[in-house]
Protein backbone atom coordinates (compact mmCIF):
# COMPACT_ATOMS: atom_id res chain seq x y z
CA UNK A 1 28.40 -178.54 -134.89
CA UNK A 2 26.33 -182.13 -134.83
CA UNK A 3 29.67 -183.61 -134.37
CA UNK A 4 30.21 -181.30 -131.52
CA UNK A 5 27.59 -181.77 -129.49
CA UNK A 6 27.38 -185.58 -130.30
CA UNK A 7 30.94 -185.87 -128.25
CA UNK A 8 29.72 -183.97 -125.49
CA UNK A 9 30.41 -186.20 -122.74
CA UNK A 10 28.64 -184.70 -120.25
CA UNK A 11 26.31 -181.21 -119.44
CA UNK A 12 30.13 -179.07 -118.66
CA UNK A 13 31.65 -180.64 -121.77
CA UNK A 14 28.29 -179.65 -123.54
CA UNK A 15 27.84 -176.49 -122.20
CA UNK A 16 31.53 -175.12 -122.94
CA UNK A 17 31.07 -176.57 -126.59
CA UNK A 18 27.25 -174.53 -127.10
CA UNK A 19 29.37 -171.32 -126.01
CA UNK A 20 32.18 -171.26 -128.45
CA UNK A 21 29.25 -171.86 -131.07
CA UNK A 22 29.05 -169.18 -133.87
CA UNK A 23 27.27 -170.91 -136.52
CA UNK A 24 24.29 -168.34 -137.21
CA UNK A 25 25.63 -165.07 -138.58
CA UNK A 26 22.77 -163.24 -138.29
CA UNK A 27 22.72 -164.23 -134.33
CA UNK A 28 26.14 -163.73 -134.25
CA UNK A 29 26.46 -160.07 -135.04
CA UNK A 30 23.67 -159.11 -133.15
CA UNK A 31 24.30 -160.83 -129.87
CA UNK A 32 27.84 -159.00 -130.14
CA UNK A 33 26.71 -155.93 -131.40
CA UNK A 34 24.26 -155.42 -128.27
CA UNK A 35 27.20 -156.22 -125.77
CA UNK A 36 29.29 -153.61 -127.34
CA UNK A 37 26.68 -151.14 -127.04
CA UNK A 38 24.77 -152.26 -124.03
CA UNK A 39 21.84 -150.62 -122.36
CA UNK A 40 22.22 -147.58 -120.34
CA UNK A 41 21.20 -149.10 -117.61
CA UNK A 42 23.91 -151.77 -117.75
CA UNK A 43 26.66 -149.66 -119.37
CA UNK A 44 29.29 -150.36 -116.54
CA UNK A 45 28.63 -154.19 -116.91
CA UNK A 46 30.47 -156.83 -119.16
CA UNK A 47 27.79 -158.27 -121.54
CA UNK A 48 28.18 -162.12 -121.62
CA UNK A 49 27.22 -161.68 -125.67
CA UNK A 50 28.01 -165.35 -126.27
CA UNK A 51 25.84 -168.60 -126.28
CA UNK A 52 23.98 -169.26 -123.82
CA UNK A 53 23.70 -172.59 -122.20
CA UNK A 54 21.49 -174.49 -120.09
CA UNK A 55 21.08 -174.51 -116.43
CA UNK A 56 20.16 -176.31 -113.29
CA UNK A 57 20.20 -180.24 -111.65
CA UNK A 58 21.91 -182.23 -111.54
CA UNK A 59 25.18 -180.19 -111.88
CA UNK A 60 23.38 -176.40 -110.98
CA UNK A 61 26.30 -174.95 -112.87
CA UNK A 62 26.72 -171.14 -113.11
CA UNK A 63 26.77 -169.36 -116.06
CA UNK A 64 30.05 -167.80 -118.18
CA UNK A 65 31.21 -170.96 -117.98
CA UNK A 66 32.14 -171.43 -114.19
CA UNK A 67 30.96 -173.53 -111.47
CA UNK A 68 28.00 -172.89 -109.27
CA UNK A 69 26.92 -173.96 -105.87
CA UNK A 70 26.97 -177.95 -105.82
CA UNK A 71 23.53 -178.91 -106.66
CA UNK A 72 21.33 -180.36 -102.75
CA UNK A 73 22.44 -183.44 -102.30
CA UNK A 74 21.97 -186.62 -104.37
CA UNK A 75 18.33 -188.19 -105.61
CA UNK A 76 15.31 -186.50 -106.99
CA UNK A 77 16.84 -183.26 -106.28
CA UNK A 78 19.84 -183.27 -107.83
CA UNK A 79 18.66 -185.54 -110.87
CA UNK A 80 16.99 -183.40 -113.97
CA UNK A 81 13.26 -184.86 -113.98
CA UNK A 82 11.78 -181.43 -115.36
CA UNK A 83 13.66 -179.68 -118.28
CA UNK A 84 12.01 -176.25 -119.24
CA UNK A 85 12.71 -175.19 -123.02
CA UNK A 86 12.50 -171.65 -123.49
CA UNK A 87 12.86 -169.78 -126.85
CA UNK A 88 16.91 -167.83 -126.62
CA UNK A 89 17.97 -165.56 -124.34
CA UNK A 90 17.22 -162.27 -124.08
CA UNK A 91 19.38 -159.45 -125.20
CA UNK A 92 20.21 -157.86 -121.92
CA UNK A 93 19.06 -160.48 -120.09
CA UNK A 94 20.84 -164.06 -120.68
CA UNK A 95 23.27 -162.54 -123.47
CA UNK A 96 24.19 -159.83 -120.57
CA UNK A 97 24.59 -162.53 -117.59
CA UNK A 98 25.73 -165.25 -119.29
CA UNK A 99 23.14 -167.52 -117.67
CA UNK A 100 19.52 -168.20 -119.16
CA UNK A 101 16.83 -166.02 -118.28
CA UNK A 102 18.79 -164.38 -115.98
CA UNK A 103 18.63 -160.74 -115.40
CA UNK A 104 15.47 -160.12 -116.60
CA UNK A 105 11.61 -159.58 -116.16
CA UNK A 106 10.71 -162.81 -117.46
CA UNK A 107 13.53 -164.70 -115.60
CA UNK A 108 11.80 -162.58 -112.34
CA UNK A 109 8.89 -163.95 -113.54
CA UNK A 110 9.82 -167.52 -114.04
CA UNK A 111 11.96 -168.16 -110.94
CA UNK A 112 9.37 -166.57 -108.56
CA UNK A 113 7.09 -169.09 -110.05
CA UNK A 114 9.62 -172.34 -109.79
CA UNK A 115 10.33 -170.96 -106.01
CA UNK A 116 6.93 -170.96 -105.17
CA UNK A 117 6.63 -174.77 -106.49
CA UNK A 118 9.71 -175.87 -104.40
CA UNK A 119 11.78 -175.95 -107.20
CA UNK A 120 14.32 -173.42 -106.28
CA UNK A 121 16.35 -171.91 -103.78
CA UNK A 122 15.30 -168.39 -104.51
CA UNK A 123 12.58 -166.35 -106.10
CA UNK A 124 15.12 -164.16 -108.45
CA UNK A 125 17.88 -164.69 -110.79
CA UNK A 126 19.92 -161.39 -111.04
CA UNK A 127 23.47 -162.91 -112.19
CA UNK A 128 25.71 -166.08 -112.74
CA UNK A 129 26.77 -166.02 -109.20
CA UNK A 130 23.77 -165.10 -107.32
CA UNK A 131 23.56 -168.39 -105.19
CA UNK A 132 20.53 -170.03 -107.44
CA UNK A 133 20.45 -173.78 -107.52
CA UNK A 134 17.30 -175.96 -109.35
CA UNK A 135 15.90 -178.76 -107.48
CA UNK A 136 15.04 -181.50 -110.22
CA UNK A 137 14.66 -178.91 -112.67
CA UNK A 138 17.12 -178.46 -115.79
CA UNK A 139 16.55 -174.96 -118.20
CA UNK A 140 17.12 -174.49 -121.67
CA UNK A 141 16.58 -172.35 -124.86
CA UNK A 142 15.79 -174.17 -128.01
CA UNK A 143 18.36 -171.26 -129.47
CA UNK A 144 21.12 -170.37 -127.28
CA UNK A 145 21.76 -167.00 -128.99
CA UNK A 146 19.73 -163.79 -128.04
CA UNK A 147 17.93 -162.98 -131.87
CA UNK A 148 16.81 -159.65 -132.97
CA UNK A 149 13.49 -158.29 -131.53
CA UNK A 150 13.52 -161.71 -129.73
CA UNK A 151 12.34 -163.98 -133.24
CA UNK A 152 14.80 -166.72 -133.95
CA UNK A 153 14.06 -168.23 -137.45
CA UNK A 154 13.00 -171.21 -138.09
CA UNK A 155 16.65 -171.73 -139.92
CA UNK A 156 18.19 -171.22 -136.85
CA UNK A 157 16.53 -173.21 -134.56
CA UNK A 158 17.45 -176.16 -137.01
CA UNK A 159 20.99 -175.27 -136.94
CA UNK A 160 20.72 -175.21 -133.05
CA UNK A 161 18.93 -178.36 -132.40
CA UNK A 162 22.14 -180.51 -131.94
CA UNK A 163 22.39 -178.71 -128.99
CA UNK A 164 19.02 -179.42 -127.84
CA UNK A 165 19.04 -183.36 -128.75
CA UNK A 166 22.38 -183.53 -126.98
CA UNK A 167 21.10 -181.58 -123.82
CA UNK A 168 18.16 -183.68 -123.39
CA UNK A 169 20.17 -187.20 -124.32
CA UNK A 170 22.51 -186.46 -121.61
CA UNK A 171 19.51 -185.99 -119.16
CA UNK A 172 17.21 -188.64 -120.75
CA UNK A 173 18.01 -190.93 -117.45
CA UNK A 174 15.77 -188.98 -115.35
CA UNK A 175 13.68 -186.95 -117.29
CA UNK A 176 9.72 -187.07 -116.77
CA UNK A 177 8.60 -183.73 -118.30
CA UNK A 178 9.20 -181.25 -120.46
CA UNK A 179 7.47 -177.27 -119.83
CA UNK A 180 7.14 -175.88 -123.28
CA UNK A 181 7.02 -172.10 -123.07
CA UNK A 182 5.30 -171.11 -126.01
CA UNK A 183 4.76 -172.27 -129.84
CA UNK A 184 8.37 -171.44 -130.87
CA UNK A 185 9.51 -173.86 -127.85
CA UNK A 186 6.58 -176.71 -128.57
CA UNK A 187 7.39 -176.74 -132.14
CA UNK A 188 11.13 -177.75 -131.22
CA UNK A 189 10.23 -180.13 -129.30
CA UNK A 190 8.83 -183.05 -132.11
CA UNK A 191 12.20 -183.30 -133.61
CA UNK A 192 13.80 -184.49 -130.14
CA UNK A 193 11.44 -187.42 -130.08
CA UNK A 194 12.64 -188.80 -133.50
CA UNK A 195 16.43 -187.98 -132.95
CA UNK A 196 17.08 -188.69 -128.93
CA UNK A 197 14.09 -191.59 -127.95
CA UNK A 198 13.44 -193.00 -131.55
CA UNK A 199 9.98 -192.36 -131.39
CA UNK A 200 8.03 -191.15 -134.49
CA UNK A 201 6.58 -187.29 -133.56
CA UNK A 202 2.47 -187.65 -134.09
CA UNK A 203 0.80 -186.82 -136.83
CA UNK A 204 -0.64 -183.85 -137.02
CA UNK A 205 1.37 -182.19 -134.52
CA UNK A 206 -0.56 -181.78 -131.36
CA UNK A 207 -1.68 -177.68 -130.66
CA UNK A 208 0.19 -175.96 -128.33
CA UNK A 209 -1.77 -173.85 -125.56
CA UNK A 210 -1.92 -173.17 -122.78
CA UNK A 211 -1.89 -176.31 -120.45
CA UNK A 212 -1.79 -178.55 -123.43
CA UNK A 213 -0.44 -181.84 -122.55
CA UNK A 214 0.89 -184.74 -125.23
CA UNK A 215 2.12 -187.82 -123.21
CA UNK A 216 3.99 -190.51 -125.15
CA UNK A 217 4.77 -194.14 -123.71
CA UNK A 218 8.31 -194.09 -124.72
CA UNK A 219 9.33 -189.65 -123.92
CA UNK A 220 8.60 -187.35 -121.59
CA UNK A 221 5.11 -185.80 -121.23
CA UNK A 222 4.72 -182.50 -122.91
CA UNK A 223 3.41 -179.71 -121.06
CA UNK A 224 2.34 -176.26 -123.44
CA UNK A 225 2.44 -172.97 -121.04
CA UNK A 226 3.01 -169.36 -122.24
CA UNK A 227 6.07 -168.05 -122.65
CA UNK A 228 6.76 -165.67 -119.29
CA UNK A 229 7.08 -162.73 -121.56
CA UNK A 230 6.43 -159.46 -120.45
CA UNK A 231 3.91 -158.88 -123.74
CA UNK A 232 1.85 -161.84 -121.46
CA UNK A 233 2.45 -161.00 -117.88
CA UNK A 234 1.44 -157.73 -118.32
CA UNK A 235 -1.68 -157.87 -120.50
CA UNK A 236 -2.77 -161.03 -117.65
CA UNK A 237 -2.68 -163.54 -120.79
CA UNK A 238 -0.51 -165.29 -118.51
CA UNK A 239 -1.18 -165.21 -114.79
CA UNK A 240 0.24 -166.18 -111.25
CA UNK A 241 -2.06 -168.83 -111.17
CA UNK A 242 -2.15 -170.41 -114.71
CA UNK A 243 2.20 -170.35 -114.24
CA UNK A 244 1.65 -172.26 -110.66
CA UNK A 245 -0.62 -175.07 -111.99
CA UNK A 246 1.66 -175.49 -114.74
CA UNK A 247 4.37 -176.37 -112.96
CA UNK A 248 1.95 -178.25 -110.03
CA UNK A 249 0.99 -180.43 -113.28
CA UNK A 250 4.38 -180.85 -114.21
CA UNK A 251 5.64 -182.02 -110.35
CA UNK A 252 2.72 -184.37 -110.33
CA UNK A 253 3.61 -186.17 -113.45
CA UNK A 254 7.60 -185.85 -112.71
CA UNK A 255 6.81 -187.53 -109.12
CA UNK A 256 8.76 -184.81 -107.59
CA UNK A 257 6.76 -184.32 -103.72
């Protein structure tokens, strides 16, 4: 798989490589076992049940693998200068549309919030061909398979990171600033610094939180922000407001107007 992604030539070559991927069993069997047996409410749909890769500028490609609407035009908005790492997809979310955090209350969640910012088209994501585009914005999961009860292991995160380094060497060009939602996310992060920029991760590892912010001189700055979870939207741990100056702090240091 390292080989794999190291001869992804570009973000299409890398994406169709992350989703012929099947080298976690565990995440395997599950993310096919819950597109056999789907929810209810989604029992007429084809599940995706694949991995699931990244999305938005500069190509604003759909998910399952096809082209989406050409991205707005070139410059800032069509370049990647904010990448937002997630955790995986969700099982009837992302694993059902094929497209991350698609299709589900925290992709409602997030792309209200990145609409409100001026970074996309449209506040919701409901499938692969819904007409989203990203405006400087690129999205990814640091595992690109939906995991049981939504907890990845540590194991597999490793065994997924070629896809991350790859992802975020093929956007390195324009990238300002990362959005880390939550620990799981922030914790994937350091090993991207030592194997894309060359850069030694700090010791000890800064604390993720809420609006925690590491800035290096040679990578992106680091932005922390809860994960848009429905276990923190609706207990208010994460709010309207802290998700909008997140991603105000994270325009400001991208220089995206």
């Amino acid at each position: 798989m390292v080989a794999r992604a190291a001869r992804a030539t570009d973000l299409a070559d890398l994406d169709g490589a992350i989703t012929d991927c099947f080298a976690c069993p565990r995440l395997v069997d599950w993310r096919e076992e819950v597109a056999r047996t789907r929810r209810a409410a989604f029992r007429d749909q084809d599940y995706w049940g694949r991995p699931v890769p990244g999305f938005g500028a500069p190509d604003n490609r759909a998910g399952r693998g096809g082209a989406g609407p050409p991205a707005t035009g070139p410059g800032p908005a069509s370049e990647a200068r904010i990448a937002i790492l997630g955790l995986a997809p969700a099982a009837h979310g992302g694993n059902r549309t094929g497209r991350v955090f698609t299709g589900d209350r925290s992709g409602d969640v997030l792309f209200a919030a990145l609409h409100r910012a001026g970074l996309a088209n449209q506040p919701t994501s409901v499938a692969a061909d819904d007409g989203l585009t990203l405006a400087g914005v690129r999205i990814f999961a640091a595992v690109r398979c939906a995991p049981p009860d939504n907890k990845p292991t540590p194991a597999e995160r490793d065994t997924c990171a070629p896809w991350v380094h790859r992802e975020v060497a093929l956007i390195r060009p324009t990238l300002r600033v990362v959005v880390a939602l939550g620990a799981f996310a922030w914790a994937a992060w350091w090993p991207v610094l030592r194997q894309v920029y060359g850069v030694r991760p700090p010791s000890p590892r800064p604390v993720f939180g809420h609006g925690a912010h590491w800035s290096g001189s040679a990578a992106p700055d680091l932005l922390g922000c809860y994960h848009v979870s429905q276990q923190n939207t609706f207990t208010g741990r994460l709010t309207t407001q802290m998700l909008d100056d997140v991603f105000a702090r994270a325009k400001q240091l991208a220089g995206v107007d």
